[in-house]
Protein backbone atom coordinates (compact mmCIF):
# COMPACT_ATOMS: atom_id res chain seq x y z
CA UNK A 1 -6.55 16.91 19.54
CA UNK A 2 -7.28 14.34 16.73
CA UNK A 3 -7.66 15.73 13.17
CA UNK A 4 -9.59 13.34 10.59
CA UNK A 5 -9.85 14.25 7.15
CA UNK A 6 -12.53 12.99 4.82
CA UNK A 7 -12.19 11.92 1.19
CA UNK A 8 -15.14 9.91 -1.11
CA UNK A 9 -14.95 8.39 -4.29
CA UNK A 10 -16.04 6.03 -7.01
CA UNK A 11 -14.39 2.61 -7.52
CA UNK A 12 -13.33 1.52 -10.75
CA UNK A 13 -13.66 -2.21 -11.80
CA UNK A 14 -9.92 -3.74 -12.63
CA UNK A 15 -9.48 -6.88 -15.15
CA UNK A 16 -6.27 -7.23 -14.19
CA UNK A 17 -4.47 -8.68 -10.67
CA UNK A 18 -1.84 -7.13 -8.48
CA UNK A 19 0.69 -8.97 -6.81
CA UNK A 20 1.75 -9.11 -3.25
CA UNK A 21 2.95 -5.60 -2.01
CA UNK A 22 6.03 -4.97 0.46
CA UNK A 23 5.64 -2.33 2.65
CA UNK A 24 8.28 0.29 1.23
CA UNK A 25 9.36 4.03 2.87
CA UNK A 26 9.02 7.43 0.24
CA UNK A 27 10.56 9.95 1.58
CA UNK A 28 10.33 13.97 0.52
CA UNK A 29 14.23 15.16 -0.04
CA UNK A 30 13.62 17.83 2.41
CA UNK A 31 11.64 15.43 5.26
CA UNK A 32 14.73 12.79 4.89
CA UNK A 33 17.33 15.78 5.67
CA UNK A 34 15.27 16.70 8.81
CA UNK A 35 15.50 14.73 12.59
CA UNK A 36 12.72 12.41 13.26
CA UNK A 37 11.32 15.33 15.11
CA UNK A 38 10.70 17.64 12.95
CA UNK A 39 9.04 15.01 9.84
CA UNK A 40 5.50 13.76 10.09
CA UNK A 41 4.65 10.03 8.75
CA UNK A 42 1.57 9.22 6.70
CA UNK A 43 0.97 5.39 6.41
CA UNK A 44 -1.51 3.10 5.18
CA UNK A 45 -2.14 -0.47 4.75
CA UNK A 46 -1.32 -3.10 2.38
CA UNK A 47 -4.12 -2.06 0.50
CA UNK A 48 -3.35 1.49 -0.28
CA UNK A 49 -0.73 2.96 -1.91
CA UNK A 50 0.85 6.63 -1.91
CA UNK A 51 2.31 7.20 -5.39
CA UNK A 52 3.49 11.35 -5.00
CA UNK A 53 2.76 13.55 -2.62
CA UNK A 54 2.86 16.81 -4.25
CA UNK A 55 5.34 16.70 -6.97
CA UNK A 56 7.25 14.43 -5.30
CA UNK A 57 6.46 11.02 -7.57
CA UNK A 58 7.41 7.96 -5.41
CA UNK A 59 6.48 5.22 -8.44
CA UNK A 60 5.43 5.92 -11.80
CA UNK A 61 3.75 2.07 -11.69
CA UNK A 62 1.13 2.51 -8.58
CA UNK A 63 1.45 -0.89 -7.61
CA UNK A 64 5.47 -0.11 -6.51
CA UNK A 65 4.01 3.11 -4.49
CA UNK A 66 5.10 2.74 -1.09
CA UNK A 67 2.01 2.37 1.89
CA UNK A 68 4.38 4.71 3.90
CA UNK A 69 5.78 8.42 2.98
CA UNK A 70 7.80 10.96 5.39
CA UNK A 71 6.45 14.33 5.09
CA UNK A 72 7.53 17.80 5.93
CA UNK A 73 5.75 19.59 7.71
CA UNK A 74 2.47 21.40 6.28
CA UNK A 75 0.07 20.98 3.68
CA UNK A 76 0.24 18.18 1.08
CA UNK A 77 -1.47 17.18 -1.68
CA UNK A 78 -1.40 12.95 -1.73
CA UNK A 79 -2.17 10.58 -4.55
CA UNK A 80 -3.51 7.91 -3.44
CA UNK A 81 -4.67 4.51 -4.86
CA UNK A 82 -6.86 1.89 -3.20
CA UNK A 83 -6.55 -2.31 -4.47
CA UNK A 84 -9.34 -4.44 -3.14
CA UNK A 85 -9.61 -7.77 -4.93
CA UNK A 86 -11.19 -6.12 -8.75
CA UNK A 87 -11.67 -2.99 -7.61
CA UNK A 88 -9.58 -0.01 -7.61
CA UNK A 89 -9.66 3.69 -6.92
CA UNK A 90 -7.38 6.64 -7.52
CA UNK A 91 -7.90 10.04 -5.33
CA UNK A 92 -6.19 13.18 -4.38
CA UNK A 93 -6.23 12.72 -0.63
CA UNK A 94 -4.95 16.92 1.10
CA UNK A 95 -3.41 16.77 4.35
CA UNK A 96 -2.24 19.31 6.73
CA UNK A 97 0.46 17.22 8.96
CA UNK A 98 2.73 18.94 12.00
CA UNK A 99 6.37 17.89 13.03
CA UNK A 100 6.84 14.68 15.53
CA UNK A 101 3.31 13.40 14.44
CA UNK A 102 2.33 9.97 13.04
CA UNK A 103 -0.85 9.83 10.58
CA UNK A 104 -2.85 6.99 9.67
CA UNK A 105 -4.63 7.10 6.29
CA UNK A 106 -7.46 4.62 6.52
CA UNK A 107 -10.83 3.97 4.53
CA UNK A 108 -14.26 2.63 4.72
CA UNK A 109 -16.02 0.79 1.56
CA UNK A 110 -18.99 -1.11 0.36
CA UNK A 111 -16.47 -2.98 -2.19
CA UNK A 112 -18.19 -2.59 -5.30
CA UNK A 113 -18.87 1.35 -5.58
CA UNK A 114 -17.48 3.79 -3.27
CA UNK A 115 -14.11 3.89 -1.04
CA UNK A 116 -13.78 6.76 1.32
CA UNK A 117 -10.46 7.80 3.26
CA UNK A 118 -9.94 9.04 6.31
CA UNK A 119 -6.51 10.81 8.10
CA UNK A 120 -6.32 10.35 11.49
CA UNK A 121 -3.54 11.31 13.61
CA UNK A 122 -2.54 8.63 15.83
């Protein structure tokens, strides 16, 4: 069964540029001590960025947040940031992930006012 998970929000015009962002790995303490099995992935694309996932702060600069964090399993509170050209947008994205599973965070936007994610388990 395929979850999907719905968040909306207001972008924010940005004077300033970002550079070109590596995809990088966060990993919880607790996900990185567990098998493959038993963590859950959340990943995005170059254009979003996971900077903590609870209180679990990955980069205190969101531009070195990794697109890609290893979860425990559960409920997690993610916050997530969204670079498109001179817009940007911060949210608190919630997600409920189980063990073994794979979960794409995605988005749909008009560019200029609104981004909206999505959480689909792949």
């Amino acid at each position: 069964m395929m979850k999907r998970f719905a968040m909306t929000m207001a972008l924010v015009s940005l004077v300033a540029g970002c550079g070109s962002q590596a995809v990088k790995v966060g990993y919880m303490h607790q996900a990185e001590q567990l098998p493959a099995y038993k963590q859950a992935t959340v990943r995005g694309d170059s254009r979003i960025f996971i900077a903590a996932a609870g209180k679990e702060v990955f980069s205190s600069n969101w531009r070195d947040a990794p697109h890609q964090v290893v979860l425990t399993p559960g409920k997690h509170r993610l916050d997530v940031h969204f670079f498109e050209g001179k817009y940007y947008a911060n949210e608190n994205v919630f997600v409920d992930v189980e063990a073994g599973y794979q979960y794409e965070l995605t988005y749909d936007s008009d560019f200029s006012t609104w981004v909206q994610f999505y959480v689909n388990e792949k």
